[in-house]
C-alpha atoms as a PDB file:
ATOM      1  CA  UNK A   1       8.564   8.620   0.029  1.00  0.00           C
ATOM      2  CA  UNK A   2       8.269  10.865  -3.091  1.00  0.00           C
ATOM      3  CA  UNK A   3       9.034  10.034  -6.720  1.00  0.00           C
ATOM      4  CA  UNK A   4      10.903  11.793  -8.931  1.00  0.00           C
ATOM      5  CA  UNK A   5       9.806  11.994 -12.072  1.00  0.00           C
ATOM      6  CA  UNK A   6      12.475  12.407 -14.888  1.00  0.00           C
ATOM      7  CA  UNK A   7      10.672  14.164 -18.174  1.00  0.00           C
ATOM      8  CA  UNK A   8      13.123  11.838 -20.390  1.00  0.00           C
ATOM      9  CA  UNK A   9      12.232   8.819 -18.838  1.00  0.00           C
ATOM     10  CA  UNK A  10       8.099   9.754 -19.093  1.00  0.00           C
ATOM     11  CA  UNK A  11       8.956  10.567 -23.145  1.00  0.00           C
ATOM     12  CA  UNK A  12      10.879   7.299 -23.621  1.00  0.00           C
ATOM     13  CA  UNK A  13       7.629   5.437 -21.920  1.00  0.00           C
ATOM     14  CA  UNK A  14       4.907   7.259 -23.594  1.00  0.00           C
ATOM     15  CA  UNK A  15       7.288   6.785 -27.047  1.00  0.00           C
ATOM     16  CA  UNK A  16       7.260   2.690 -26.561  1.00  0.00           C
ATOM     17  CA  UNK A  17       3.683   2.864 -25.712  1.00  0.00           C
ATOM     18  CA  UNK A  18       3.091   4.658 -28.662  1.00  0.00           C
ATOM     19  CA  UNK A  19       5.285   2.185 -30.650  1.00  0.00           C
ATOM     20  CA  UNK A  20       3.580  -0.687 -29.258  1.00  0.00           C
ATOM     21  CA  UNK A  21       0.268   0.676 -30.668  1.00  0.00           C
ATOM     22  CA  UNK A  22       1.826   1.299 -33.828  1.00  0.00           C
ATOM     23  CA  UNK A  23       2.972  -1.959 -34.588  1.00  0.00           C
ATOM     24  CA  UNK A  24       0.507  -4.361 -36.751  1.00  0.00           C
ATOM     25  CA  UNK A  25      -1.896  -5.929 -33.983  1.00  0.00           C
ATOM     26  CA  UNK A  26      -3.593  -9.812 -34.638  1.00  0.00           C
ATOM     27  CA  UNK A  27      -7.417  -9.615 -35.846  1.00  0.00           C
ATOM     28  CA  UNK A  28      -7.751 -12.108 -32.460  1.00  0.00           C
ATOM     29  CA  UNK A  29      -6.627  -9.024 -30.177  1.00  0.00           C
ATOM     30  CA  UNK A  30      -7.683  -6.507 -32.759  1.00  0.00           C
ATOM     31  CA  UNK A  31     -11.587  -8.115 -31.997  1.00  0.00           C
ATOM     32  CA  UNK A  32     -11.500  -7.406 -28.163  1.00  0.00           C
ATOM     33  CA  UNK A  33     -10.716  -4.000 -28.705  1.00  0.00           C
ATOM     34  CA  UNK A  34     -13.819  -1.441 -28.506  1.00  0.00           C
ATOM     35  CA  UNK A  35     -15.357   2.082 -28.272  1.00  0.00           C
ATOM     36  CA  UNK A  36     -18.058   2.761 -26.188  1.00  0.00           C
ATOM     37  CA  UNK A  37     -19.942   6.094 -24.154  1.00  0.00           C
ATOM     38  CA  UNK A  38     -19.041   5.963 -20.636  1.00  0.00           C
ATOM     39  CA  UNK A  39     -21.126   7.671 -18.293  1.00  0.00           C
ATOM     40  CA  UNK A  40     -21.106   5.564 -14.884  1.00  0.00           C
ATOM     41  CA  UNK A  41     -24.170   6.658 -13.923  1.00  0.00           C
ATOM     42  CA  UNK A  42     -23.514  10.169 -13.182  1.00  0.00           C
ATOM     43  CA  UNK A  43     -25.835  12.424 -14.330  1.00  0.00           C
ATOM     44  CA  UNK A  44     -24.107  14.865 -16.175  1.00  0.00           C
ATOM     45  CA  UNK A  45     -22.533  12.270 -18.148  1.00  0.00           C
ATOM     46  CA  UNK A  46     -25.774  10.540 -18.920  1.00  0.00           C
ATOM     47  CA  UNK A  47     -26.676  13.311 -20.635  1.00  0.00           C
ATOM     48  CA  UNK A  48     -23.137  14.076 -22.336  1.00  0.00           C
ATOM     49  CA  UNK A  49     -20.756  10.521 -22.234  1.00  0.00           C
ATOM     50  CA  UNK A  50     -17.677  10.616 -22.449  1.00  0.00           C
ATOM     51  CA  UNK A  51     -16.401   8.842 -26.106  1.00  0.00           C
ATOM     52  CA  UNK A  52     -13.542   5.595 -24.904  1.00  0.00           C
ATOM     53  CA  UNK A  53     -11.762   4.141 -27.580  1.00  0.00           C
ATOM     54  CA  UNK A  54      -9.300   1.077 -25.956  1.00  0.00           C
ATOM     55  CA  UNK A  55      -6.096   1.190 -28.427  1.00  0.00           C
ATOM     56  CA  UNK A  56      -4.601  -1.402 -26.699  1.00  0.00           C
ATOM     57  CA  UNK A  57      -5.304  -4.363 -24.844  1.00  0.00           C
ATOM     58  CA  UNK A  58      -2.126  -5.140 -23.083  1.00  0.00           C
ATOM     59  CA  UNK A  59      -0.661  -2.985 -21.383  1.00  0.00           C
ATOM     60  CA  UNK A  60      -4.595  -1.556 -21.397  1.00  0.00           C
ATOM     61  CA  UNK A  61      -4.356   2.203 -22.882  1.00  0.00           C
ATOM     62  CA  UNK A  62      -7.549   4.075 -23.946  1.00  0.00           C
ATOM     63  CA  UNK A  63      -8.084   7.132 -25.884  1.00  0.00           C
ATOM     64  CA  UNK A  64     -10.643   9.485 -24.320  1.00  0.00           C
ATOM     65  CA  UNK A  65     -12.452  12.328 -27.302  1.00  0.00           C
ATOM     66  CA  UNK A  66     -13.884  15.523 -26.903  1.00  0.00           C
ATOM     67  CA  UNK A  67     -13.157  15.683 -22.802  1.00  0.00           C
ATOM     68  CA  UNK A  68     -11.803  18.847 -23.425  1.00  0.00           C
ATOM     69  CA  UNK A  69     -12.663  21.691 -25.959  1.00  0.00           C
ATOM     70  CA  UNK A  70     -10.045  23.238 -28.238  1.00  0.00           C
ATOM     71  CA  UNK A  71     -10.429  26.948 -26.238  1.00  0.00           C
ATOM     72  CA  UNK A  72      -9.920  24.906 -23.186  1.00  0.00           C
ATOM     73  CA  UNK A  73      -6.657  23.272 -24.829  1.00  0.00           C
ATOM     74  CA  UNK A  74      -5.369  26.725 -26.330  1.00  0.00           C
ATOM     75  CA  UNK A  75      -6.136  28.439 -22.774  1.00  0.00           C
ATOM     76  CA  UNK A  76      -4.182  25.440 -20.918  1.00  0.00           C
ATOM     77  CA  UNK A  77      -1.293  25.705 -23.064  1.00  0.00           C
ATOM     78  CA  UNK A  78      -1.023  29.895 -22.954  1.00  0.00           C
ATOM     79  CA  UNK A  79      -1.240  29.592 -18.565  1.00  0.00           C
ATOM     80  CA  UNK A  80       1.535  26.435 -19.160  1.00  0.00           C
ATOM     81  CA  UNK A  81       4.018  28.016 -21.097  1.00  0.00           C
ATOM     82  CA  UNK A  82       5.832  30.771 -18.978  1.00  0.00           C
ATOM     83  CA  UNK A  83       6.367  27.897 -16.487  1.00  0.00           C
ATOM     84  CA  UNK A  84       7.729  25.347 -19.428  1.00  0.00           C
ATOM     85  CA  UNK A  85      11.779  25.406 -19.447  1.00  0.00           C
END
């Protein structure tokens, strides 16, 4: 059974996830939130983690830096767009 995935419906999620975030959180959940360098034991990322920041608590949502380099943004988006409606 396949899902099909509606590009409306994905914008109006990630928009009230975003919202949700935006919205003035308690200091009680605002002091379980954390950053941290995740690495999991492999060895390339032992030597380069990767930067987590947890935004939210509930629904859980984390914010991942410097995964992937500008160039490799710029390139991604230039090979996306002749395919993008």
């Amino acid at each position: 059974m396949s899902t099909k995935w509606n590009s409306s419906k994905i914008q109006i999620e990630l928009s009230t996830l975003c919202n949700i975030y935006l919205l003035q959180l308690s200091p009680k959940r605002e002091s379980k939130l954390f950053c941290r360098y995740r690495h999991n034991n492999h060895p390339y990322l032992i030597l380069q983690p990767i930067k987590e920041e947890q935004i939210l608590d509930h629904p859980a949502i984390y914010l991942f830096h410097d995964v992937v380099s500008n160039s490799d943004v710029e390139q991604i988006k230039s090979l996306a767009s002749p395919k993008v409606c």
